[in-house]
Protein backbone atom coordinates (compact mmCIF):
# COMPACT_ATOMS: atom_id res chain seq x y z
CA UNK A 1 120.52 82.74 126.70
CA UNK A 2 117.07 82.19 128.61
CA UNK A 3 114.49 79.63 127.49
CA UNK A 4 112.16 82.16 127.07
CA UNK A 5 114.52 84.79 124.90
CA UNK A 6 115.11 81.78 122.46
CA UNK A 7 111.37 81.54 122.33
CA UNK A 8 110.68 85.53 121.98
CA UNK A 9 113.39 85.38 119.17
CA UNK A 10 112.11 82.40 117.53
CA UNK A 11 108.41 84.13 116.88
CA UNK A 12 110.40 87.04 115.74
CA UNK A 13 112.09 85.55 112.85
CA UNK A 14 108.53 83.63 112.03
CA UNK A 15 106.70 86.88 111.84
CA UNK A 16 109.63 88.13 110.13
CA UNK A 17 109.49 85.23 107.45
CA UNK A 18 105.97 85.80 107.18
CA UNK A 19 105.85 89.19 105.96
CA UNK A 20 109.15 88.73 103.91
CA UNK A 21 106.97 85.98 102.01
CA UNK A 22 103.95 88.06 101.97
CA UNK A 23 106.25 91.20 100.29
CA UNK A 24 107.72 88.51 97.65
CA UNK A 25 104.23 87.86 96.44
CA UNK A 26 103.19 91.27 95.78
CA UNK A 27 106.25 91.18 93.79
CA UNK A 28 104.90 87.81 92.29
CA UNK A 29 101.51 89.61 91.42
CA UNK A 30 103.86 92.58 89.32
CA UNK A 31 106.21 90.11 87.58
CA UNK A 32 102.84 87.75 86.08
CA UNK A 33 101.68 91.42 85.04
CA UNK A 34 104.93 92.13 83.33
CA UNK A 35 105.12 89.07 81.32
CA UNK A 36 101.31 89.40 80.58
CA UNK A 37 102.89 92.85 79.00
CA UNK A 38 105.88 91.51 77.04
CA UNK A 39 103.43 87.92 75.68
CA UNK A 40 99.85 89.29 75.59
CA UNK A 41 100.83 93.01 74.39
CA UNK A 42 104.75 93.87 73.08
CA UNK A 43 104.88 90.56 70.86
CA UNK A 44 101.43 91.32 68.98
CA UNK A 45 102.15 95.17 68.81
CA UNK A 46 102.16 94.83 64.81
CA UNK A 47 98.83 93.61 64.97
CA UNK A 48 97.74 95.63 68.02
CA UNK A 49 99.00 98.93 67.10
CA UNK A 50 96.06 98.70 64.55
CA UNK A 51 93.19 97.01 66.63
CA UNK A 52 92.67 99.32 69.53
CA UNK A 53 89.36 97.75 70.67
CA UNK A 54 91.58 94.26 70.63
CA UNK A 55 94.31 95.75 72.42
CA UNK A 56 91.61 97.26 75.13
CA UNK A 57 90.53 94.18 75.66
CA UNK A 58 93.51 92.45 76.34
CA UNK A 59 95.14 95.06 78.80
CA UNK A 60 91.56 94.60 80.62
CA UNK A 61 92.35 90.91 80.94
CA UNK A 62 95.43 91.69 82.31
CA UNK A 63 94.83 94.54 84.50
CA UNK A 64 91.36 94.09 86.02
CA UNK A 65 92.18 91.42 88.38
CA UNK A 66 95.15 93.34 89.48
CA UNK A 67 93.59 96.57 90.05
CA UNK A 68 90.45 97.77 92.08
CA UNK A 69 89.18 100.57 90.15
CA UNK A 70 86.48 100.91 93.05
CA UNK A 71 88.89 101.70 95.09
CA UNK A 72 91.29 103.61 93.22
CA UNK A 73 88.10 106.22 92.21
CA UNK A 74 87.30 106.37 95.80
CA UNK A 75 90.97 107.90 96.30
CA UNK A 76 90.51 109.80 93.21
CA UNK A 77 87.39 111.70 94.30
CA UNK A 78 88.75 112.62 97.48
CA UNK A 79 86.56 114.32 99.66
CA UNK A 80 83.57 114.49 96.80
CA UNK A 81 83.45 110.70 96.99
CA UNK A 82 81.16 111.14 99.67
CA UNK A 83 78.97 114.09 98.08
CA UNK A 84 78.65 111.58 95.04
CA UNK A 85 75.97 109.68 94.73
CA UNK A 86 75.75 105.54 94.48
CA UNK A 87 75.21 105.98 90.49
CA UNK A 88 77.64 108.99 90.41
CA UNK A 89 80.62 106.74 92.15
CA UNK A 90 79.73 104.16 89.46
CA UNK A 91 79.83 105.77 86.68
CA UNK A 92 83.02 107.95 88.07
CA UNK A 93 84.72 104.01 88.08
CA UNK A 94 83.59 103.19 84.88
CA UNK A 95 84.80 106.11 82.88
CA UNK A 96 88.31 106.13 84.95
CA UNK A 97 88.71 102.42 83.58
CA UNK A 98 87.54 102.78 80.51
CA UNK A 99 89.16 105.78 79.90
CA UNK A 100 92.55 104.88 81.39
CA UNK A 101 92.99 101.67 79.22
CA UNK A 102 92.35 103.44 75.85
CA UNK A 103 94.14 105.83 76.53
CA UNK A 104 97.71 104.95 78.33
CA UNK A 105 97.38 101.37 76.57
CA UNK A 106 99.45 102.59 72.99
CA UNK A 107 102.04 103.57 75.76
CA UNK A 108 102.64 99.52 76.15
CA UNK A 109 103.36 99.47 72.42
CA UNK A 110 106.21 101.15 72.73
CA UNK A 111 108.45 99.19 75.81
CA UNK A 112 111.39 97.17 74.55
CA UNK A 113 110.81 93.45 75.58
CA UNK A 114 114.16 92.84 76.23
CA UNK A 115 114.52 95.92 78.54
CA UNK A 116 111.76 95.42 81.11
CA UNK A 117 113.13 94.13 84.75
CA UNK A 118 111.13 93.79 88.08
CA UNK A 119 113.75 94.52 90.53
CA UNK A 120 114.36 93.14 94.13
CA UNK A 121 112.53 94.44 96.65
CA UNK A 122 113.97 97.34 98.45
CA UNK A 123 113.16 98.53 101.91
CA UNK A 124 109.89 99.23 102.93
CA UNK A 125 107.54 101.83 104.46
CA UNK A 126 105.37 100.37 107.50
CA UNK A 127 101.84 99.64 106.58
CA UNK A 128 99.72 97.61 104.10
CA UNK A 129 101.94 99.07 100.50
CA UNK A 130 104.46 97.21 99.28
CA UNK A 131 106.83 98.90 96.98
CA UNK A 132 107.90 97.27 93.24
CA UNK A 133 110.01 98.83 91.09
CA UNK A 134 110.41 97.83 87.28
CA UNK A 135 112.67 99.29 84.80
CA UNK A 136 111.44 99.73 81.71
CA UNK A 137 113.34 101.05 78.07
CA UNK A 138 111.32 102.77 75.57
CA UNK A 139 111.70 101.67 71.83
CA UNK A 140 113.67 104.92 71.50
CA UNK A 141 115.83 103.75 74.12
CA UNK A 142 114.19 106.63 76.88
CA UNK A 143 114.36 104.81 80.48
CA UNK A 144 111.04 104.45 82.53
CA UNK A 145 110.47 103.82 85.90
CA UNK A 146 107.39 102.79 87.48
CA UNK A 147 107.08 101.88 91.22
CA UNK A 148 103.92 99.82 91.57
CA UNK A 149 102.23 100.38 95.47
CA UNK A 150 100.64 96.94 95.74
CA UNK A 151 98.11 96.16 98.66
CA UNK A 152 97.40 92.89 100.30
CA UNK A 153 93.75 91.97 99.83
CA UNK A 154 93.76 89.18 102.27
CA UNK A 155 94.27 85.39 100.76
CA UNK A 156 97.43 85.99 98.69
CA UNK A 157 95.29 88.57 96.34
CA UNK A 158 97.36 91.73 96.27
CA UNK A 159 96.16 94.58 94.21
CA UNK A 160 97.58 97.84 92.64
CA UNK A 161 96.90 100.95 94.82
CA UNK A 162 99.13 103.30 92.89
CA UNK A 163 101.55 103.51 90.78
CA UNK A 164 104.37 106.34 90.39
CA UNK A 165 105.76 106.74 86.90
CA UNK A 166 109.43 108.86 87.06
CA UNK A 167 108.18 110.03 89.90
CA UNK A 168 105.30 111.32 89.30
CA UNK A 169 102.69 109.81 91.69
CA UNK A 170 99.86 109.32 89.39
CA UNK A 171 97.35 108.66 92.20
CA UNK A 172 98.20 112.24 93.75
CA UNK A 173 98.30 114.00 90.50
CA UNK A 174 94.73 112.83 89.52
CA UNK A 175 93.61 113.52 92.75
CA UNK A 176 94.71 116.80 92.32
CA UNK A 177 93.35 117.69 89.02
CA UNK A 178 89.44 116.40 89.99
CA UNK A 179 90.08 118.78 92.68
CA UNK A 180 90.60 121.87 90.01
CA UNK A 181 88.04 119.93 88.27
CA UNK A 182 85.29 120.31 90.54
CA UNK A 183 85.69 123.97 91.27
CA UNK A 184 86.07 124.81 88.06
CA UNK A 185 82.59 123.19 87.29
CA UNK A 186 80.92 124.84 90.78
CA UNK A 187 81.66 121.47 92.58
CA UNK A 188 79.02 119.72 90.08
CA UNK A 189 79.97 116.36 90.23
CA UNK A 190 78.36 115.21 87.56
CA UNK A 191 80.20 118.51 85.12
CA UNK A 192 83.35 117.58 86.54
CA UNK A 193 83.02 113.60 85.50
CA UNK A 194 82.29 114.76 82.12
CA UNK A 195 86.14 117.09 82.27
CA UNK A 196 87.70 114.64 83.61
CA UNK A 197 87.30 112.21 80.62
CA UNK A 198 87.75 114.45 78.41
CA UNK A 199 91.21 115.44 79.99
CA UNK A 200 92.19 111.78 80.39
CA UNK A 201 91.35 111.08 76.29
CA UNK A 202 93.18 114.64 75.87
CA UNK A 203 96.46 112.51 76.36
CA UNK A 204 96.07 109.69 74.06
């Protein structure tokens, strides 16, 4: 073998290494989330299950520096995010977070502590995503599958894009329904903020 094939395959399996390592902490970022779940959340659910401004807070604590709700409204609004103004796209954030926590947190309540594993990574797509998956078991014993899209923010800081729950790709779907959303309010963005909270507290 040439001197200079050794050195072409040498950078390879550095770059190689590098985004292996890069994958394993997004993976990193999902497992300190999960036991955040099972210690900050499942093992106070007595207490929580009747404090839902305490248990808001504390899935904030855990999910804010994980997730850019900027962002994730941005994708949200689709197209309209550009109609929208500065104080619209604000307030659009606000009531998706807000919203989102009180009303999906109870869900948390309900996983099995001793049920919940991160598994290994799998293959992934090209690009910036990398792909976690995490069994979950309801109380009941029902089986839950989320796939958490985490993005690298640059420095080791990788953030949840999306998340698909059995499935169903939650960023698409709420896409989808501000769509309907606007049209049904005459593409006033301001109506159509005001239906989609009330459709996201709708499913507490």
């Amino acid at each position: 073998m040439s001197r200079v094939m050794k050195v072409i395959m040498m950078v390879g399996a550095l770059i190689s290494s590098s985004v292996w390592a890069g994958q394993e902490a997004a993976r990193d970022t999902v497992i300190g989330v999960v036991d955040s779940f099972r210690t900050d959340i499942i093992a106070d659910k007595a207490e929580l299950a009747n404090n839902a401004p305490l248990l808001a807070q504390r899935i904030d604590k855990i999910l804010t520096p994980v997730i850019d709700f900027d962002d994730f409204s941005k994708k949200v609004m689709g197209k309209y995010y550009r109609r929208a103004t500065p104080d619209q796209r604000v307030r659009f954030a606000t009531v998706t977070k807000d919203t989102l926590l009180k009303t999906y947190g109870g869900s948390l309540l309900e996983l099995d502590p001793d049920k919940i594993k991160v598994l290994p990574l799998g293959p992934q797509r090209e690009g910036r995503e990398v792909k976690v998956d995490v069994d979950f078991q309801m109380g009941d014993g029902s089986p839950l599958n989320l796939s958490f899209f985490m993005e690298d923010y640059g420095n080791d800081s990788w953030k949840l894009s999306n998340v698909v729950i059995n499935n169903i790709n939650f960023g698409l779907t709420f896409r989808k329904q501000f769509s309907v959303m606007m049209q049904q309010n005459h593409n006033k963005i301001d109506a159509a903020i005001d239906a989609w909270k009330q459709s996201l507290e709708k499913k507490s």
